[in-house]
Each structure stands twice: as structure tokens, then as C-alpha cells.
PDB file of N, CA and C in Angstrom:
ATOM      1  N   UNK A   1      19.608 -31.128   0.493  1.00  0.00           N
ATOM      2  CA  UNK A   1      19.137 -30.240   1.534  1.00  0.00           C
ATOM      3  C   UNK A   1      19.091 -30.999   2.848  1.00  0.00           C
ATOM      4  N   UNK A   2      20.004 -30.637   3.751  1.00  0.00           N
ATOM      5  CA  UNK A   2      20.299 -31.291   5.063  1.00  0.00           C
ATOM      6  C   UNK A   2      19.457 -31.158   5.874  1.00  0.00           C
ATOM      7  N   UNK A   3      19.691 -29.822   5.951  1.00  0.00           N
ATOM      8  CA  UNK A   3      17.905 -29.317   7.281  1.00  0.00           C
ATOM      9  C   UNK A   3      16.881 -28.534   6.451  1.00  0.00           C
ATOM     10  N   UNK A   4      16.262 -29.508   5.847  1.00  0.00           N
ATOM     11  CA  UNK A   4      14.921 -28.887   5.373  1.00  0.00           C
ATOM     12  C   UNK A   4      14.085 -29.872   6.209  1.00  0.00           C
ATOM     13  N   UNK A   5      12.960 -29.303   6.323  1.00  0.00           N
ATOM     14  CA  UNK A   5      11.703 -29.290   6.723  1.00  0.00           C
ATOM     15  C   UNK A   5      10.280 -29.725   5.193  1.00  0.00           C
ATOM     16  N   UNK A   6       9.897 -31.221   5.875  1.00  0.00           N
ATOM     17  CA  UNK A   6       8.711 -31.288   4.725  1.00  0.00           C
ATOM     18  C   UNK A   6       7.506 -31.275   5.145  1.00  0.00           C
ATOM     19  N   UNK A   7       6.711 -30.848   4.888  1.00  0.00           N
ATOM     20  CA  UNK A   7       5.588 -30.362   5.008  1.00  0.00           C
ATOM     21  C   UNK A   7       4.384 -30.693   4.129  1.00  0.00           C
ATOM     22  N   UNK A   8       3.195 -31.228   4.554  1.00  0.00           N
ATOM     23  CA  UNK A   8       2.108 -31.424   3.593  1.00  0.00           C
ATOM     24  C   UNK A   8       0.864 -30.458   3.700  1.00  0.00           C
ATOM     25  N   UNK A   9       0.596 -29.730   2.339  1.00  0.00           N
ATOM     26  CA  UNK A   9      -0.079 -28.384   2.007  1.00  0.00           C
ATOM     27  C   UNK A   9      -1.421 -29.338   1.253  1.00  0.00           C
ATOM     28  N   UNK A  10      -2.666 -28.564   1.183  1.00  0.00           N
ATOM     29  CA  UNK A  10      -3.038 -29.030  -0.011  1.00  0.00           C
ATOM     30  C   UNK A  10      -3.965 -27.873  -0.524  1.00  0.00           C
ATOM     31  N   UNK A  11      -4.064 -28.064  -1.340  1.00  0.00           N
ATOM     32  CA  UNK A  11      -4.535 -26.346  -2.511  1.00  0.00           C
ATOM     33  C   UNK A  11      -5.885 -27.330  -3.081  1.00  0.00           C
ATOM     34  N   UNK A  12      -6.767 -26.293  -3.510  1.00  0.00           N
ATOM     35  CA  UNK A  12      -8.450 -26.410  -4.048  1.00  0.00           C
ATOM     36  C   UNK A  12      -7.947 -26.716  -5.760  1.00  0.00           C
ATOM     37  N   UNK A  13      -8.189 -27.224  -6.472  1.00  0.00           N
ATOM     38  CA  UNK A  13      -7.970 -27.701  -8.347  1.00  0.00           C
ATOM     39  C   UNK A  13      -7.741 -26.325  -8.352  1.00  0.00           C
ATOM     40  N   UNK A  14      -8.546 -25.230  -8.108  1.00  0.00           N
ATOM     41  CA  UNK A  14      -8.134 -24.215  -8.745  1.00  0.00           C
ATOM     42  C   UNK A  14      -6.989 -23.217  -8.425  1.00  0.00           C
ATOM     43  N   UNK A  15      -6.829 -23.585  -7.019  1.00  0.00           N
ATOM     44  CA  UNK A  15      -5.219 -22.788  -6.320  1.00  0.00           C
ATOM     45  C   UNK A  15      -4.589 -23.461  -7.531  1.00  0.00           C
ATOM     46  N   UNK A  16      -4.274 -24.908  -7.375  1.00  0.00           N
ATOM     47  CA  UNK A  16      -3.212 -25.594  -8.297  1.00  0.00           C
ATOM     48  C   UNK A  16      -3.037 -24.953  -9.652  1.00  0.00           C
ATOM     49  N   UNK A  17      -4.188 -25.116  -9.912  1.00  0.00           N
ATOM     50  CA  UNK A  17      -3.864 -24.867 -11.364  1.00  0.00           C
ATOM     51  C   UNK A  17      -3.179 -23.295 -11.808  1.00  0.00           C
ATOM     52  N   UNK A  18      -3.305 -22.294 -11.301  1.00  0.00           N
ATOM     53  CA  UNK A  18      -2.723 -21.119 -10.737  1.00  0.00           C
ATOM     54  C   UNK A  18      -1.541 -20.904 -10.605  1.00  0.00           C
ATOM     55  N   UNK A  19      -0.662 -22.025  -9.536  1.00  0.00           N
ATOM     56  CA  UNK A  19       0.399 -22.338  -8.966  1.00  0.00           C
ATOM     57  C   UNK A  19       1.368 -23.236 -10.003  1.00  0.00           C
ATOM     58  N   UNK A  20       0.335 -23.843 -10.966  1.00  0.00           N
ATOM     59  CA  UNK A  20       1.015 -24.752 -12.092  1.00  0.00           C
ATOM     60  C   UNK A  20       1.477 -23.609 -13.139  1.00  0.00           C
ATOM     61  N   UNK A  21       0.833 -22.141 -13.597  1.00  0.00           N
ATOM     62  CA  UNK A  21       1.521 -22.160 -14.090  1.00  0.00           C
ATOM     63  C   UNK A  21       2.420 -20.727 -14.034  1.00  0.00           C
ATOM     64  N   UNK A  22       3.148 -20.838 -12.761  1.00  0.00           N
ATOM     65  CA  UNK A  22       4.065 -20.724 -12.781  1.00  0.00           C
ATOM     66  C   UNK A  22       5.524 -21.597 -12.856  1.00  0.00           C
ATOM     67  N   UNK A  23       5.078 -22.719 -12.830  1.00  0.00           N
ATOM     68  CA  UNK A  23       6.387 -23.462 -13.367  1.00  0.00           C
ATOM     69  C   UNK A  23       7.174 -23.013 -14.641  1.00  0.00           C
ATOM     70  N   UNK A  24       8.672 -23.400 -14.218  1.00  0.00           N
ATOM     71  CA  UNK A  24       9.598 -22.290 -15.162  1.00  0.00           C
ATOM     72  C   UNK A  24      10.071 -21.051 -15.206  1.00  0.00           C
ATOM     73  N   UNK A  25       8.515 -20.394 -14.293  1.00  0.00           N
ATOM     74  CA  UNK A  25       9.380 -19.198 -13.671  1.00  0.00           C
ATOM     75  C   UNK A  25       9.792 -19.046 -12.394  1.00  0.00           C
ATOM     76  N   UNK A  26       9.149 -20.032 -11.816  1.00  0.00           N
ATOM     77  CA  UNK A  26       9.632 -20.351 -10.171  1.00  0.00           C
ATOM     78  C   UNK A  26       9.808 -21.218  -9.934  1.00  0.00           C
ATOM     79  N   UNK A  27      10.896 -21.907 -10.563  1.00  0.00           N
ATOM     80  CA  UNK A  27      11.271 -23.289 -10.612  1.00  0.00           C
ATOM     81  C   UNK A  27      10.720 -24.181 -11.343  1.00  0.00           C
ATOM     82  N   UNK A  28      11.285 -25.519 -11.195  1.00  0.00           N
ATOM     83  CA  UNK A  28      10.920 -26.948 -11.896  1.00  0.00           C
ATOM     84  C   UNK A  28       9.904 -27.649 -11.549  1.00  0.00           C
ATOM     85  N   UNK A  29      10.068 -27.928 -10.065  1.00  0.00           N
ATOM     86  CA  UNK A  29       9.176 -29.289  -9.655  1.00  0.00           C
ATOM     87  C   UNK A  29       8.209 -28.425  -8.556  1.00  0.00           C
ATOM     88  N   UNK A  30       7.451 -28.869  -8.134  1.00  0.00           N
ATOM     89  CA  UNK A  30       6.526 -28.417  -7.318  1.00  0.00           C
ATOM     90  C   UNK A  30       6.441 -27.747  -6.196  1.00  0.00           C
ATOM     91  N   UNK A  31       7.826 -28.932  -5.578  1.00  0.00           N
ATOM     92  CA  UNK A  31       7.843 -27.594  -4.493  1.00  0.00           C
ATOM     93  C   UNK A  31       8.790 -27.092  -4.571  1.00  0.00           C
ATOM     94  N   UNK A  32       9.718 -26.425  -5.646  1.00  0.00           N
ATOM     95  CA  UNK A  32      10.556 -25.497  -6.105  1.00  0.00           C
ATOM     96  C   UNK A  32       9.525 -24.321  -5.703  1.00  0.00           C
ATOM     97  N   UNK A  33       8.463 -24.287  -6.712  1.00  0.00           N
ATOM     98  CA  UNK A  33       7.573 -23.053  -7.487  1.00  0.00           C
ATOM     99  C   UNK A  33       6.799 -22.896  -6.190  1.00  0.00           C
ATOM    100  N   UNK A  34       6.757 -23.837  -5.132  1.00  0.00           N
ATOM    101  CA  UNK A  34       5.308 -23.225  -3.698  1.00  0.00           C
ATOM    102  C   UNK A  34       6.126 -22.417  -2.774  1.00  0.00           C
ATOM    103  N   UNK A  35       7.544 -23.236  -2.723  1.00  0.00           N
ATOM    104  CA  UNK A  35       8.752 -22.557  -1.962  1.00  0.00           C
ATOM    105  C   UNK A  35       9.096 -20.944  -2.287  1.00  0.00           C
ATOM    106  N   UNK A  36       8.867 -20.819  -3.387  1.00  0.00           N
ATOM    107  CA  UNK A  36       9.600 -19.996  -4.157  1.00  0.00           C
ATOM    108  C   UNK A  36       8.213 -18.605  -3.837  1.00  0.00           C
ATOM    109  N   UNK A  37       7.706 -19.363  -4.045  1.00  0.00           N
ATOM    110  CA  UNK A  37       6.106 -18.633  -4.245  1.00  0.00           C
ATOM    111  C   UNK A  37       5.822 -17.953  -2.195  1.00  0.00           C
ATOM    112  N   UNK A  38       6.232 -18.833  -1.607  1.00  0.00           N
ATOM    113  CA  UNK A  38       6.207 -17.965  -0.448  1.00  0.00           C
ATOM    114  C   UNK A  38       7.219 -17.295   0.201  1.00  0.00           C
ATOM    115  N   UNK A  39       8.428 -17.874  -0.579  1.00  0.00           N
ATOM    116  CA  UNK A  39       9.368 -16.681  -0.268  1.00  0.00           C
ATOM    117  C   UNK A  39       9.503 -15.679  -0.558  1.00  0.00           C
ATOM    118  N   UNK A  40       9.154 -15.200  -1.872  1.00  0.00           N
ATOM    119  CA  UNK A  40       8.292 -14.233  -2.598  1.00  0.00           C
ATOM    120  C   UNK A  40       7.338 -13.517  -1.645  1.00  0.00           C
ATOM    121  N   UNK A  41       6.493 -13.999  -1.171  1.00  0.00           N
ATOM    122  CA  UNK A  41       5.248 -13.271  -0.162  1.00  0.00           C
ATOM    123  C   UNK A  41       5.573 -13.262   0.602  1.00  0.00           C
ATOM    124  N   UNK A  42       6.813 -13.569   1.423  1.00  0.00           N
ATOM    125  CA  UNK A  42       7.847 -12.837   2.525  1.00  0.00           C
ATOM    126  C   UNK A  42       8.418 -11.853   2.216  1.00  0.00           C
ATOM    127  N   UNK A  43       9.116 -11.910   1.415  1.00  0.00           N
ATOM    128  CA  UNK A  43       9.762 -10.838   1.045  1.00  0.00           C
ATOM    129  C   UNK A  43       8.918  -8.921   0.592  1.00  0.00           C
ATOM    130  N   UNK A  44       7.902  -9.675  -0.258  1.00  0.00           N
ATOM    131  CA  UNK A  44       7.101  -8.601  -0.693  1.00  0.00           C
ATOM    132  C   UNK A  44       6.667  -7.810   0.265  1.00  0.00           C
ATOM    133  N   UNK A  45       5.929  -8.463   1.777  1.00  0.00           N
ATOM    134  CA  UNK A  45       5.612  -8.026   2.906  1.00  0.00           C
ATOM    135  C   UNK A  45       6.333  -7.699   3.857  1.00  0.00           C
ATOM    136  N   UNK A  46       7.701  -7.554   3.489  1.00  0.00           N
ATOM    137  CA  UNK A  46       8.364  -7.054   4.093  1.00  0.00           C
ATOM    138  C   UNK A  46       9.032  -7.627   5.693  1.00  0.00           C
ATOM    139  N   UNK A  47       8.219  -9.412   5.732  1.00  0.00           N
ATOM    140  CA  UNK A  47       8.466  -9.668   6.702  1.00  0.00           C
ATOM    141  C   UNK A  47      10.009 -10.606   6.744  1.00  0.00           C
ATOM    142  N   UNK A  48      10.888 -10.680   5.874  1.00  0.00           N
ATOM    143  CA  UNK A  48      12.317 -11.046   5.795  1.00  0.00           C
ATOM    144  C   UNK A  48      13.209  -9.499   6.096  1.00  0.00           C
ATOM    145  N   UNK A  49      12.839  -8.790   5.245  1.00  0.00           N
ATOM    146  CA  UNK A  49      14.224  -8.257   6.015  1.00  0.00           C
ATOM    147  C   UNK A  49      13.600  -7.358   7.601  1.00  0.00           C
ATOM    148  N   UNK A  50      12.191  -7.266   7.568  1.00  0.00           N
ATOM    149  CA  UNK A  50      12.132  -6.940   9.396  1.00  0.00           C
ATOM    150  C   UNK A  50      12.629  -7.984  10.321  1.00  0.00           C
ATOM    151  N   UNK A  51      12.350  -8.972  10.150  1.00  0.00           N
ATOM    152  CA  UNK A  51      12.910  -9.693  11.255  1.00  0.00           C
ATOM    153  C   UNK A  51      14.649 -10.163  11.315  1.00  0.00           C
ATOM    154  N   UNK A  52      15.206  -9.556   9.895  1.00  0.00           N
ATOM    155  CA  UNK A  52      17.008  -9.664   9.760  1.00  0.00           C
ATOM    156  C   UNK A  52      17.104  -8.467  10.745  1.00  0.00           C
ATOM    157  N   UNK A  53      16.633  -7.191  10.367  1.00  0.00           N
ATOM    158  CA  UNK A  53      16.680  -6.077  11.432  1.00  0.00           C
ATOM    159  C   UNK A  53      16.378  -5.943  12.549  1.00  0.00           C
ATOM    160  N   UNK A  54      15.240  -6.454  13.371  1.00  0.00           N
ATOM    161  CA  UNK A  54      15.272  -6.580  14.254  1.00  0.00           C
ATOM    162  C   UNK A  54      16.353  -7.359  15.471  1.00  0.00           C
ATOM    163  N   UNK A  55      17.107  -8.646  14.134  1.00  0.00           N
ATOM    164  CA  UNK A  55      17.490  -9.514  14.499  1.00  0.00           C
ATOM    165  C   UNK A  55      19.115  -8.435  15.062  1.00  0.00           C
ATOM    166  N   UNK A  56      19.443  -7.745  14.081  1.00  0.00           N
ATOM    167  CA  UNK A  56      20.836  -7.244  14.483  1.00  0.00           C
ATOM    168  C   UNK A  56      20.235  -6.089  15.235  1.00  0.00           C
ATOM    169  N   UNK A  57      18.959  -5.964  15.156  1.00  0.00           N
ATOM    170  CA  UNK A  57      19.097  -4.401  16.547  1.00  0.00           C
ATOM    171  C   UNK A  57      18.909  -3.147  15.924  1.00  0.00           C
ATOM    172  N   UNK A  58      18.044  -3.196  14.595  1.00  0.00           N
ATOM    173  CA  UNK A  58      18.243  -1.722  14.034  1.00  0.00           C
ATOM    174  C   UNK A  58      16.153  -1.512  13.861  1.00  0.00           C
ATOM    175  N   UNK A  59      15.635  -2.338  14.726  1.00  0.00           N
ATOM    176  CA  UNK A  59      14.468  -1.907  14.834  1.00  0.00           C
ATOM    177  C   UNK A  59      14.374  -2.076  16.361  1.00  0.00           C
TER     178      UNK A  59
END
């Protein structure tokens, strides 16, 4: 990954443990499953494809 961006998060024992187990279904390593996990809560909220639309002009 050429242009990624790293970033330091930190979660309460009990976020983690939460976030742990989704491993496997949102990936492998850690920040597969946090990545994954907020792209997910982009998407759900609808704020990925508003801002693709806005982006070409259809909002």
C-alpha cells in the first residue's frame, strides 16, 4: 500500500474485545478488521456513495 495513511486509535478492553471478534470476518490482522469496520459505517450511512454523487454532480 503506497499511499496509505497510519494512524494511531486506541479502544477501552472492552471496544477491543468486540472488535476482536470480528476477526475472520473482516479480515486477518487488526487493522484489516478496524479498516474494514469503518468502511462498513461509511457505507451503511450512506456517506460513500453521497459524496461519489455529489462528486460527479447528481446531488
Amino acid at each position: 500500500m503506497r499511499d496509505s495513511k497510519r494512524i494511531q486509535v486506541s479502544f477501552t478492553s472492552s471496544q477491543w474485545k468486540l472488535i476482536e471478534q470480528f476477526k475472520g470476518e473482516f479480515g486477518e490482522s487488526d487493522a484489516e478488521v478496524v479498516r474494514n469496520i469503518v468502511l462498513s459505517w461509511l457505507s451503511e450511512k450512506s456517506f460513500i456513495s453521497d459524496t461519489i454523487k455529489k462528486r460527479i454532480g447528481l446531488r
